[in-house]
C-alpha atoms as a PDB file:
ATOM      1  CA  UNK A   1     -55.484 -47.758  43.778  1.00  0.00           C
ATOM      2  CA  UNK A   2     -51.797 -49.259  43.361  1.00  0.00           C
ATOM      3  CA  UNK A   3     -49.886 -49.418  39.988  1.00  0.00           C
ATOM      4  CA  UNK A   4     -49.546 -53.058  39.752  1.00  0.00           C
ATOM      5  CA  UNK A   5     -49.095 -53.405  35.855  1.00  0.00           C
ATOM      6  CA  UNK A   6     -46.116 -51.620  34.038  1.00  0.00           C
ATOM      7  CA  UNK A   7     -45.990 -51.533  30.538  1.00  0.00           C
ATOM      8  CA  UNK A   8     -42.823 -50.477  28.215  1.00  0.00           C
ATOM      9  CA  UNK A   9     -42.790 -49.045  24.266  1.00  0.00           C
ATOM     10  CA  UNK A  10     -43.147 -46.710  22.153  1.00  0.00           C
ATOM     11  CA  UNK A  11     -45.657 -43.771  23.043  1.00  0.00           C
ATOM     12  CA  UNK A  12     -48.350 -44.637  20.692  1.00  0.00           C
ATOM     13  CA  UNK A  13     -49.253 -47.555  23.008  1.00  0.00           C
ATOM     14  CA  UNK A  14     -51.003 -45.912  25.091  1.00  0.00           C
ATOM     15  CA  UNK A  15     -52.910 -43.802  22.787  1.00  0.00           C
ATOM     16  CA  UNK A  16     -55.740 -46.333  22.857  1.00  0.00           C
ATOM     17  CA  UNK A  17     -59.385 -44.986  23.702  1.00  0.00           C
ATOM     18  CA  UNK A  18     -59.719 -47.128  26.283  1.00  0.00           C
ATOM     19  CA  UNK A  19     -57.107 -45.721  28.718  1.00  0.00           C
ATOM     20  CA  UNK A  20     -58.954 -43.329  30.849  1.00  0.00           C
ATOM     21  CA  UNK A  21     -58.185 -41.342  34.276  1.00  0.00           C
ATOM     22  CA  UNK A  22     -54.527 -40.580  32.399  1.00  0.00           C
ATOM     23  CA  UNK A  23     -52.029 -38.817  34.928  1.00  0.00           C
ATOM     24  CA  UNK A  24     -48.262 -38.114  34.332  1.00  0.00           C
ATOM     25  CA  UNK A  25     -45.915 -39.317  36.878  1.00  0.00           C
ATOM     26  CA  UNK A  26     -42.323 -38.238  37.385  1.00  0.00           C
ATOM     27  CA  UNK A  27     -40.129 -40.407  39.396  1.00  0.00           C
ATOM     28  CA  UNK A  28     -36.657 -39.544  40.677  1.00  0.00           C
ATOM     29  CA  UNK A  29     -34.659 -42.289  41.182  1.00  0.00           C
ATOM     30  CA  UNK A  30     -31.027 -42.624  42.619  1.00  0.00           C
ATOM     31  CA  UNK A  31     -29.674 -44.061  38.966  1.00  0.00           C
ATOM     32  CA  UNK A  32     -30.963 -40.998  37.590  1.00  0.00           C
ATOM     33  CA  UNK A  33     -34.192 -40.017  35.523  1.00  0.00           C
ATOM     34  CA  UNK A  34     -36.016 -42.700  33.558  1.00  0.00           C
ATOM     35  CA  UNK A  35     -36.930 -42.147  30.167  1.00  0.00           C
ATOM     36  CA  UNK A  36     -40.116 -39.796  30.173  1.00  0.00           C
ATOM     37  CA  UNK A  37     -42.856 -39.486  32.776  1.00  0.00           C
ATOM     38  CA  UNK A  38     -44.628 -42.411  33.489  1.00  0.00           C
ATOM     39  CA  UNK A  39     -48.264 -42.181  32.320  1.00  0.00           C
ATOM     40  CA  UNK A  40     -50.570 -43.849  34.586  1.00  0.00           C
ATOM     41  CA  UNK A  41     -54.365 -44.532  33.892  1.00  0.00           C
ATOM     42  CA  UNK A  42     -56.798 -47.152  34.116  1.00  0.00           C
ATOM     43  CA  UNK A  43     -57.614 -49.787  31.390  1.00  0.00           C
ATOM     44  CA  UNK A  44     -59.787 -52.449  32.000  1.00  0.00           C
ATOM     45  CA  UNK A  45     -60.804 -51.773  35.395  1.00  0.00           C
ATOM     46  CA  UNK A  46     -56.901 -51.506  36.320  1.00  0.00           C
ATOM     47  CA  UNK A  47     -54.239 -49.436  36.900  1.00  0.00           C
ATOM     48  CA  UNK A  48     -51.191 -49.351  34.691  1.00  0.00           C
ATOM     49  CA  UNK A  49     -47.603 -47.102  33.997  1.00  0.00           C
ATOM     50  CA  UNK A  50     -46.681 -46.652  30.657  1.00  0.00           C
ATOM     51  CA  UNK A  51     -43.185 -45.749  30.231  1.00  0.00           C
ATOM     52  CA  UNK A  52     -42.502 -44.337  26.608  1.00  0.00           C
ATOM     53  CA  UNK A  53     -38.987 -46.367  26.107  1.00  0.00           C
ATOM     54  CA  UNK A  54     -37.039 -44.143  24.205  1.00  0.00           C
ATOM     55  CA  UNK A  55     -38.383 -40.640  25.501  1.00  0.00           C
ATOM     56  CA  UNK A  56     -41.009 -38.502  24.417  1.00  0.00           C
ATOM     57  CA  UNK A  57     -40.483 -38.383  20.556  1.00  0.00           C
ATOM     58  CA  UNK A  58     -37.939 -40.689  20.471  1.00  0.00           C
ATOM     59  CA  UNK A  59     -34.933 -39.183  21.358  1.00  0.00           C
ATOM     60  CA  UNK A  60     -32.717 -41.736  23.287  1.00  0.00           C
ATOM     61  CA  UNK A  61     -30.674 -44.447  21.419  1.00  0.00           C
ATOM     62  CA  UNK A  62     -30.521 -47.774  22.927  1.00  0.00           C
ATOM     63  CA  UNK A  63     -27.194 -47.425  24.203  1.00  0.00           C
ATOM     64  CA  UNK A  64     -28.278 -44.502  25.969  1.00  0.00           C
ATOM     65  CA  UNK A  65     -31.395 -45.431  28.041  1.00  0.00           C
ATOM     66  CA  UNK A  66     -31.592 -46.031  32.070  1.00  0.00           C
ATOM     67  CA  UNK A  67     -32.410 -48.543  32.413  1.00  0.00           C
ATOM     68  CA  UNK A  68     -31.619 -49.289  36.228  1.00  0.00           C
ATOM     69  CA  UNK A  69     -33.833 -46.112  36.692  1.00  0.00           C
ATOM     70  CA  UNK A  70     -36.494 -47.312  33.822  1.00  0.00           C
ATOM     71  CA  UNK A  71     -37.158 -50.057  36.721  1.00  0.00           C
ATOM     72  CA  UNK A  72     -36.641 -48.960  40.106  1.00  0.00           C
ATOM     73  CA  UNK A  73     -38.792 -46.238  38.985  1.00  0.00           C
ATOM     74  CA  UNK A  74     -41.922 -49.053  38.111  1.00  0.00           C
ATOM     75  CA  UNK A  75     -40.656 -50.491  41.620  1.00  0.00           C
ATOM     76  CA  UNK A  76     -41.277 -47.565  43.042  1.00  0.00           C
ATOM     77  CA  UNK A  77     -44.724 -47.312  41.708  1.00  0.00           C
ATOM     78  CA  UNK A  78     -45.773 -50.793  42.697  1.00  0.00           C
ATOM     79  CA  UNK A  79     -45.550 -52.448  39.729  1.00  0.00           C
ATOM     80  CA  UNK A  80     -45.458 -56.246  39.689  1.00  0.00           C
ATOM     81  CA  UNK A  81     -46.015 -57.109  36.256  1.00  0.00           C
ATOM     82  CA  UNK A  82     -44.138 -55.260  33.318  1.00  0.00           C
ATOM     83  CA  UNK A  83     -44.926 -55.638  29.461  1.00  0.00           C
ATOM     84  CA  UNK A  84     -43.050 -54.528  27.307  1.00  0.00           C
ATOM     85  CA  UNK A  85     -43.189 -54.058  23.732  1.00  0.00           C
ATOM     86  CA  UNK A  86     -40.595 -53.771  20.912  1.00  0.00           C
ATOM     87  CA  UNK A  87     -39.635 -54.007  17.438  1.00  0.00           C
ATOM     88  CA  UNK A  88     -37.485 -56.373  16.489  1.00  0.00           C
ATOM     89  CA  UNK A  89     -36.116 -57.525  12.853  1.00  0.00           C
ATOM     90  CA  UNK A  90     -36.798 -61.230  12.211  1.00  0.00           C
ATOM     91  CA  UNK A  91     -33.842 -64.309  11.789  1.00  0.00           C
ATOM     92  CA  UNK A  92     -36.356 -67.010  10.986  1.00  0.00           C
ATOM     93  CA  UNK A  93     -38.401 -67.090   7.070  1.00  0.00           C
ATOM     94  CA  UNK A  94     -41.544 -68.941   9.257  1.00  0.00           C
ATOM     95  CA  UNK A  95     -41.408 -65.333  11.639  1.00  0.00           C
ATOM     96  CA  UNK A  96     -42.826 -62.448   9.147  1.00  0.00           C
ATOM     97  CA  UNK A  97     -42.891 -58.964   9.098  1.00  0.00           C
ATOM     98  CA  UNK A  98     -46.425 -58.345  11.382  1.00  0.00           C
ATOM     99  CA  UNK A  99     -45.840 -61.621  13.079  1.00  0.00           C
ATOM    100  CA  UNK A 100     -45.823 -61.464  17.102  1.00  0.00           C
ATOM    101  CA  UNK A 101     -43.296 -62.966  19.101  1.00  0.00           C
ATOM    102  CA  UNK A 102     -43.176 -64.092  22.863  1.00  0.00           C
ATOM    103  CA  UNK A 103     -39.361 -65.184  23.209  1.00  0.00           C
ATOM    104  CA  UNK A 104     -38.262 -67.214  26.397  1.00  0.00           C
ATOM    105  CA  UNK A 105     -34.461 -66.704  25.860  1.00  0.00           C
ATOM    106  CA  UNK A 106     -31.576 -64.071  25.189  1.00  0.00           C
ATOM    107  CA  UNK A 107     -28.078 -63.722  23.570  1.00  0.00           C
ATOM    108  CA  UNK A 108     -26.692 -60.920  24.835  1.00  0.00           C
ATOM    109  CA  UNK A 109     -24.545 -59.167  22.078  1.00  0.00           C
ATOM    110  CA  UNK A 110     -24.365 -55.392  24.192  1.00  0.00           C
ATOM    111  CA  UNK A 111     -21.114 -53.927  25.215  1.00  0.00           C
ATOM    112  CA  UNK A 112     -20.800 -52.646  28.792  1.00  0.00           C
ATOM    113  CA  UNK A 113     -24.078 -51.736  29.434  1.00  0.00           C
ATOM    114  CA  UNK A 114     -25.168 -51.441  33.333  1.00  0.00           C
ATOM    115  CA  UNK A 115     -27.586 -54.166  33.989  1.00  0.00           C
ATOM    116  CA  UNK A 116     -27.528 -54.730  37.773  1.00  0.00           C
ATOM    117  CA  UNK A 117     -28.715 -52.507  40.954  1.00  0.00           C
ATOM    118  CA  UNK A 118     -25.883 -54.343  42.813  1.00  0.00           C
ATOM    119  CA  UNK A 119     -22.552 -53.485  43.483  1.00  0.00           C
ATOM    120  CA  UNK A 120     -21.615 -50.856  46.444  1.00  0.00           C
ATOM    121  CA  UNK A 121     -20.324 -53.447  49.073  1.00  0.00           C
ATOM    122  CA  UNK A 122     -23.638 -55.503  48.202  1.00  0.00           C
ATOM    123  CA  UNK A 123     -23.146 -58.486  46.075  1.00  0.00           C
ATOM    124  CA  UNK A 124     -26.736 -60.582  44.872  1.00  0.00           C
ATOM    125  CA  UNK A 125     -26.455 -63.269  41.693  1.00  0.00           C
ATOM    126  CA  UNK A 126     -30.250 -63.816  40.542  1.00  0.00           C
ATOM    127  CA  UNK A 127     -31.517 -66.882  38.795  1.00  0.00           C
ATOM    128  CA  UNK A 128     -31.473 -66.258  34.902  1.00  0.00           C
ATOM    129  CA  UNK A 129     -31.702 -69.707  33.289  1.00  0.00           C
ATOM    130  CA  UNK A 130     -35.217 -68.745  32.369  1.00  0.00           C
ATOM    131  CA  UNK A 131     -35.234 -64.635  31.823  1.00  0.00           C
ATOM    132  CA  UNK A 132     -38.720 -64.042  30.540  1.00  0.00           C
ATOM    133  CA  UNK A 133     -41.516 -65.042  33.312  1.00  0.00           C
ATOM    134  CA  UNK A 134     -43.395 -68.071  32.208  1.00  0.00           C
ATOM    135  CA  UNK A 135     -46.643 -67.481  33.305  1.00  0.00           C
ATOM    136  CA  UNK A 136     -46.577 -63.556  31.939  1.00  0.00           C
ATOM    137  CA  UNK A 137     -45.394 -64.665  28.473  1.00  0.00           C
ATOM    138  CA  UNK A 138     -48.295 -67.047  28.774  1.00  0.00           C
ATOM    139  CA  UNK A 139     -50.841 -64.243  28.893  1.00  0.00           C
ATOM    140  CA  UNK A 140     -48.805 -62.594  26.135  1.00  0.00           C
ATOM    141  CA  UNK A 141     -49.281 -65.310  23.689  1.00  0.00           C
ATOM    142  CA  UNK A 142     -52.942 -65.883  24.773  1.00  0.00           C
ATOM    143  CA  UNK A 143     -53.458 -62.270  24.257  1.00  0.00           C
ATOM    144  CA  UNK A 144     -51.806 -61.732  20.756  1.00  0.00           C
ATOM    145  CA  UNK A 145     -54.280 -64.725  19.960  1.00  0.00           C
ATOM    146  CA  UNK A 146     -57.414 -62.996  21.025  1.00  0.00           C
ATOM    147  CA  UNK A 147     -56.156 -59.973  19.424  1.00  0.00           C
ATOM    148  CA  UNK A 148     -56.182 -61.860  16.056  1.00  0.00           C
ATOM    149  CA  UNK A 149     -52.162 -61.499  15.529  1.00  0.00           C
ATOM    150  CA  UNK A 150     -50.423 -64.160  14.201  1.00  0.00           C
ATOM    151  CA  UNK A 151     -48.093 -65.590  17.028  1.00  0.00           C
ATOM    152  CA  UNK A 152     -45.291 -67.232  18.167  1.00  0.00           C
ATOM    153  CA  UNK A 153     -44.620 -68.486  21.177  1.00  0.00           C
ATOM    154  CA  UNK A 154     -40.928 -69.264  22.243  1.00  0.00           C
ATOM    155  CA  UNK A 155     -37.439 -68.379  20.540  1.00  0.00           C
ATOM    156  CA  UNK A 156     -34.180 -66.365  21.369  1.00  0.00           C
ATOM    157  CA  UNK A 157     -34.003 -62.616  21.195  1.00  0.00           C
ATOM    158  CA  UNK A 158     -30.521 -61.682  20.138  1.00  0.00           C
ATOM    159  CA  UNK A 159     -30.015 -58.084  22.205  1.00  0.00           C
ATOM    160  CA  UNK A 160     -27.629 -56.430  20.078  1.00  0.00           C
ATOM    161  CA  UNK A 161     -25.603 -53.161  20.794  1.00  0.00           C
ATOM    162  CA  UNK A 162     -26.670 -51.211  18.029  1.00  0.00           C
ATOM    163  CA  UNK A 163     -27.694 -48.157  17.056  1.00  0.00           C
ATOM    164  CA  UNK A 164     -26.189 -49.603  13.503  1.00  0.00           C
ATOM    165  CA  UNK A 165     -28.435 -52.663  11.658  1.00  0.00           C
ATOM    166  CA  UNK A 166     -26.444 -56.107  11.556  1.00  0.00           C
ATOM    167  CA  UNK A 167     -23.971 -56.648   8.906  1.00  0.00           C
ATOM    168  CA  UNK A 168     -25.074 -59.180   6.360  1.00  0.00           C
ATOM    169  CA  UNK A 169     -21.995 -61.511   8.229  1.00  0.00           C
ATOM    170  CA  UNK A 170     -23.775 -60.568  12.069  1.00  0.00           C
ATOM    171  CA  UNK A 171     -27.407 -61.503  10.294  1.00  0.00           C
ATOM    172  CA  UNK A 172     -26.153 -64.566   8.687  1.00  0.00           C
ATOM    173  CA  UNK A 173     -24.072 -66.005  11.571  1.00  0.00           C
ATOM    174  CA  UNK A 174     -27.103 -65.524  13.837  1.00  0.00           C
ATOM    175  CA  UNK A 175     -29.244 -67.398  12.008  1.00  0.00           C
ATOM    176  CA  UNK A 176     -26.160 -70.288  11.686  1.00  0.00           C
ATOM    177  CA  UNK A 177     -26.826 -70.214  15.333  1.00  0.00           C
ATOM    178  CA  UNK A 178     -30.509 -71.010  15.013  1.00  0.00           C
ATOM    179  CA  UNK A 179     -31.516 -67.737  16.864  1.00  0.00           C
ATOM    180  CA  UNK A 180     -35.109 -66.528  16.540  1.00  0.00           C
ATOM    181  CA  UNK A 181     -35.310 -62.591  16.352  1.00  0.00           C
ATOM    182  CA  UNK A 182     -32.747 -59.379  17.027  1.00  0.00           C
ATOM    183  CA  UNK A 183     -33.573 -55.834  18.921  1.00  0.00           C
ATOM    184  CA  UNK A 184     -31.386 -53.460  20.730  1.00  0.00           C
ATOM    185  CA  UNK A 185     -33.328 -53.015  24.228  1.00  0.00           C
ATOM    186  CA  UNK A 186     -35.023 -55.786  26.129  1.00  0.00           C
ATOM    187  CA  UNK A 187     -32.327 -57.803  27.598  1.00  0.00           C
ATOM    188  CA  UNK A 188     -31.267 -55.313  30.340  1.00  0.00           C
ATOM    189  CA  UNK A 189     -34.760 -54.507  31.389  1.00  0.00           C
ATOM    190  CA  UNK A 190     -35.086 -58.149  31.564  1.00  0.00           C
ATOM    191  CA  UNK A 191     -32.189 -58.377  33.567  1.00  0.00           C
ATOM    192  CA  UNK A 192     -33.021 -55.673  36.086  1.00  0.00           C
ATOM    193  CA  UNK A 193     -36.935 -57.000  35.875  1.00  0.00           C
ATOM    194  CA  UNK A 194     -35.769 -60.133  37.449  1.00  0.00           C
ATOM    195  CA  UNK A 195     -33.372 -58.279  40.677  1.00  0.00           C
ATOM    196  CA  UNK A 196     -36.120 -56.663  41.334  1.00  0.00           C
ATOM    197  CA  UNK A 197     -38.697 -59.068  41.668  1.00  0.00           C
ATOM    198  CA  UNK A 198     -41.001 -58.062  38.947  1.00  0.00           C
ATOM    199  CA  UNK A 199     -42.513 -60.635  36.566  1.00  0.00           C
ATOM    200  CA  UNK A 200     -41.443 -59.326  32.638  1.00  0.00           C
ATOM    201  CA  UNK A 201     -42.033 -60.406  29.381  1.00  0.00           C
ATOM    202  CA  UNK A 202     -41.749 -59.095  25.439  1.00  0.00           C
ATOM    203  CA  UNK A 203     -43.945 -58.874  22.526  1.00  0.00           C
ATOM    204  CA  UNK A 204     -41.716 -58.994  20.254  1.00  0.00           C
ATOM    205  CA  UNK A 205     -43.548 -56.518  17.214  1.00  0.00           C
ATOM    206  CA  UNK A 206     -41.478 -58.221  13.502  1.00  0.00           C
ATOM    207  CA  UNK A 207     -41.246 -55.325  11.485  1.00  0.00           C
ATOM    208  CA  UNK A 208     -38.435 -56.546   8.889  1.00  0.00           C
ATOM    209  CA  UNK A 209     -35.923 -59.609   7.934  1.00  0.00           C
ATOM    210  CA  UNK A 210     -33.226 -58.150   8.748  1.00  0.00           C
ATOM    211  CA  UNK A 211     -30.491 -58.347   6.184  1.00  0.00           C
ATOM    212  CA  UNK A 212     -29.989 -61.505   5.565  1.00  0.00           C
ATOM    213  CA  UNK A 213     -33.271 -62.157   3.540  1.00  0.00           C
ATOM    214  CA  UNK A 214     -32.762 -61.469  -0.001  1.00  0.00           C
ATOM    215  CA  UNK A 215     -35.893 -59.194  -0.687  1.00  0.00           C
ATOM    216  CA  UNK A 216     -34.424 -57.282   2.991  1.00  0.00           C
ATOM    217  CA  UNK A 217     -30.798 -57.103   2.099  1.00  0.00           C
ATOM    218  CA  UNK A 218     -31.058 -52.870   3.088  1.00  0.00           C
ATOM    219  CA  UNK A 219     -33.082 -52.255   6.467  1.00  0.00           C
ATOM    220  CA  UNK A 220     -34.452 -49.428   6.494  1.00  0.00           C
ATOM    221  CA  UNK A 221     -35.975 -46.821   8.741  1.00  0.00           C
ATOM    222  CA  UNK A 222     -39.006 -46.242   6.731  1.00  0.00           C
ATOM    223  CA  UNK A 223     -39.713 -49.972   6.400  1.00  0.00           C
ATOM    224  CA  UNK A 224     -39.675 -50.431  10.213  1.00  0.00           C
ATOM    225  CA  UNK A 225     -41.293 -47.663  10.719  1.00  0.00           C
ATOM    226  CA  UNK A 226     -44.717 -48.309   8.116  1.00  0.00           C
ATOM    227  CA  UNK A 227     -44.611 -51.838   9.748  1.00  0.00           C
ATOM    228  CA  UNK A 228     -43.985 -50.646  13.425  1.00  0.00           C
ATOM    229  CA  UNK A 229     -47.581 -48.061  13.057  1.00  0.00           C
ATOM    230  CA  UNK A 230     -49.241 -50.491  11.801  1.00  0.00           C
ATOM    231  CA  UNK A 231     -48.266 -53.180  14.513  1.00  0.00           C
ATOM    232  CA  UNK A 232     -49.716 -50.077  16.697  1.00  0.00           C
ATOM    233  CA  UNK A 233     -53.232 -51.371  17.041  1.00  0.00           C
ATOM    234  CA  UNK A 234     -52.404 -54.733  17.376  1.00  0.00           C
ATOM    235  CA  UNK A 235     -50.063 -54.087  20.495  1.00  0.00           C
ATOM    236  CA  UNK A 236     -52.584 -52.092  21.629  1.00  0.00           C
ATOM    237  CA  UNK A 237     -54.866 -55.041  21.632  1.00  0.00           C
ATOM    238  CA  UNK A 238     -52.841 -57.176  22.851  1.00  0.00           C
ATOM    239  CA  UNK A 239     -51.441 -55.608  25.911  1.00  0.00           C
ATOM    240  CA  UNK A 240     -55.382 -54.734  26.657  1.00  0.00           C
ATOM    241  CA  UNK A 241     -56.316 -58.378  26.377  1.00  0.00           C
ATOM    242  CA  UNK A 242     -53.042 -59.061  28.741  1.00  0.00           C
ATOM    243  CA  UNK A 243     -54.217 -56.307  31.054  1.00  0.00           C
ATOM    244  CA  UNK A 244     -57.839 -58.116  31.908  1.00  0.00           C
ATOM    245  CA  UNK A 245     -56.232 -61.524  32.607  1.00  0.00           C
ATOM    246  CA  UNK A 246     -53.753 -59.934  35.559  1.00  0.00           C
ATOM    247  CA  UNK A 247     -52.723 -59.942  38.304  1.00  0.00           C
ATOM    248  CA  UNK A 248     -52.212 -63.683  38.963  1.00  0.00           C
ATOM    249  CA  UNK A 249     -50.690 -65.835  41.918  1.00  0.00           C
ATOM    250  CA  UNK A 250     -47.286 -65.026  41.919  1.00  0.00           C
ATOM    251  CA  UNK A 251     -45.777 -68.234  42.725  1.00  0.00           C
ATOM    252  CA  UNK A 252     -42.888 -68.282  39.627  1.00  0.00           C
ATOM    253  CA  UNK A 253     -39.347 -67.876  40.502  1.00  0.00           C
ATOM    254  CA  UNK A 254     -39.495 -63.443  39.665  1.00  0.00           C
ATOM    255  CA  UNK A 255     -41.543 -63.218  42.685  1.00  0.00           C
ATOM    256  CA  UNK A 256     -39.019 -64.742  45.158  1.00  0.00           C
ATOM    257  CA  UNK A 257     -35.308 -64.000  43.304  1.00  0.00           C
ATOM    258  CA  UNK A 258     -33.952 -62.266  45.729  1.00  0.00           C
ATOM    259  CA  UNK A 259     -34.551 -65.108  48.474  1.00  0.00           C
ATOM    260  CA  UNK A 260     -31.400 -66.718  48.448  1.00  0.00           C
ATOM    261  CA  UNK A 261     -29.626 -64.853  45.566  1.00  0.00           C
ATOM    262  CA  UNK A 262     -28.158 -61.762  48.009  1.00  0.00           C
ATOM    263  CA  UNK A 263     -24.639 -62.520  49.187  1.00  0.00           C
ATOM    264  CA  UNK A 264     -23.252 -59.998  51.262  1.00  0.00           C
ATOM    265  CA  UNK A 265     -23.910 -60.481  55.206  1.00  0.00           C
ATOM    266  CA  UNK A 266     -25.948 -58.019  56.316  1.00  0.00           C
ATOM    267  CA  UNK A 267     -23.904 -56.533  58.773  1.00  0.00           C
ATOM    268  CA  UNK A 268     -21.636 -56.163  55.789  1.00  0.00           C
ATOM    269  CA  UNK A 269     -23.961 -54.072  53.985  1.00  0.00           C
ATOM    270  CA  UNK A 270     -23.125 -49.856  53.576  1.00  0.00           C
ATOM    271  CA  UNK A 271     -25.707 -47.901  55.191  1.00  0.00           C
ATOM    272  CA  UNK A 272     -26.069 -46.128  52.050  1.00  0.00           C
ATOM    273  CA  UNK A 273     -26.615 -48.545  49.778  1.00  0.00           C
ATOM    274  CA  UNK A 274     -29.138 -50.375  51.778  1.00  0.00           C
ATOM    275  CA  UNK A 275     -31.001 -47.222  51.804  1.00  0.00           C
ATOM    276  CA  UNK A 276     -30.770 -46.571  47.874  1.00  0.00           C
ATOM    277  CA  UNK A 277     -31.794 -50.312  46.908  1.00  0.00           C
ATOM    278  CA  UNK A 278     -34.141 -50.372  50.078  1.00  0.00           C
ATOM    279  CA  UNK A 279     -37.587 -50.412  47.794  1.00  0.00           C
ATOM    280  CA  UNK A 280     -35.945 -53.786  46.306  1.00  0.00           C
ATOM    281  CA  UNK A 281     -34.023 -55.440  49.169  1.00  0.00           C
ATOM    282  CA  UNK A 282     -35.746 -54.091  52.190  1.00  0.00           C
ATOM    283  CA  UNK A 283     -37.752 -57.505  53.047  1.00  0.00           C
ATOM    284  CA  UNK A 284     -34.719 -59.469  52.752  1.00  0.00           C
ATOM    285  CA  UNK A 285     -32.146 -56.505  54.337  1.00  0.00           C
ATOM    286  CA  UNK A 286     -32.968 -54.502  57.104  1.00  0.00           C
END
């Protein structure tokens, strides 16, 4: 059975019961190694890849993750369809701690992180007006409903470089911008979701106010971390509920982004890179 379903956080994800037929998988990619193993079982009736985000027991900042290799690794596997979850610190009074959120937009606030397969004499541009897959961040927020979380559907996920919190200035000018939520992680996976032609969305877990909230003024570890195990359960519902409503009809624009965004003639191509991004331009690049 293929690996259709990908699904990104922290390892207590897939600690849920109802995971069965668990294997680990270790992929070798040419950006490297991705994060941890990927675990693959089955969960309602279908077979997913859960990548543990930040390595087994935590041990890569955000700055330091793969993520070209995070991806072309769930490529690799067949994956179609990638969830991922996060914690993120909240900009917005209405968006509490425990909240859910399924954002539809990013500000990229990163420095120099890789977030592209191209390059190598091959030159693509993908569509990114609209970085989250619609129809995937619908199941999301259907999901978190069933699951009995309070969500929120829509809102801008300012990707910061981190590992540092905001400064009270950062938090506050944010929020003068009318942006939603902040985390250090999703935007590239977003990024490289969308090259590679794999539907993506974010549950956004709220586990503080960041620091611009009076009663929040010093984030801290502990906070996020009481907030982010008890979230556990609730992502765990959610990406189950999620799980049982895939696959669907892939006719959004993450299916086809490749069609007309690849550049470079052919002929043009290095034999060598068309053989290292071959499991994601192959059908358009022979």
């Amino acid at each position: 059975m293929s690996v259709s379903i990908g699904i990104i956080g922290g390892s207590g994800l897939y600690d849920m019961a109802e995971l069965t037929d668990r294997e680990e998988r270790r992929v070798t990619t040419p950006f490297g190694e991705p994060s941890a193993p990927y675990v693959v079982g089955t969960l309602g009736g279908r077979r997913v890849a859960f990548l543990a985000r930040h390595g087994i027991g935590h041990r890569l900042l955000p700055s330091e993750l793969n993520f070209r290799a995070n991806i072309y690794g769930f490529k690799t596997l067949g994956v179609e369809y990638i969830l991922s979850a996060s914690a993120v610190g909240s900009l917005k009074e209405e968006y509490k701690p425990m909240d859910l959120v399924i954002p539809d937009q990013f500000l990229d606030r990163t420095r120099g992180r890789i977030s592209t397969f191209f390059g190598g004499g091959l030159v693509a541009h993908v569509s990114f007006a609209h970085p989250f897959c619609a129809p995937l961040s619908d199941i999301a927020f259907r999901s978190a409903g069933q699951a009995g979380a309070t969500a929120h559907k829509g809102g801008t996920y300012v990707c910061m470089e981190g590992p540092q919190f905001s400064t009270l200035a950062e938090s506050k000018l944010y929020r003068s911008w009318g942006l939603d939520i902040i985390g250090m992680t999703n935007l590239q996976e977003a990024k490289l979701a969308r090259e590679a032609e794999i539907c993506y969305t974010t549950i956004a877990l709220v586990t503080d106010y960041d620091c611009w909230h009076p009663e929040h003024d010093q984030v801290t570890v502990e906070m996020i971390i009481a907030n982010l195990t008890q979230n556990a359960r609730t992502a765990q519902q959610v990406i189950a509920h999620a799980v049982g409503m895939l696959p669907f009809e892939r006719t959004c624009e993450c299916a086809t982004a490749l069609k007309y965004a690849i550049i470079t003639r052919p002929d043009a191509v290095p034999a060598e890179t068309k053989k290292t991004l071959a499991p994601i331009v192959a059908k358009y690049i022979r």
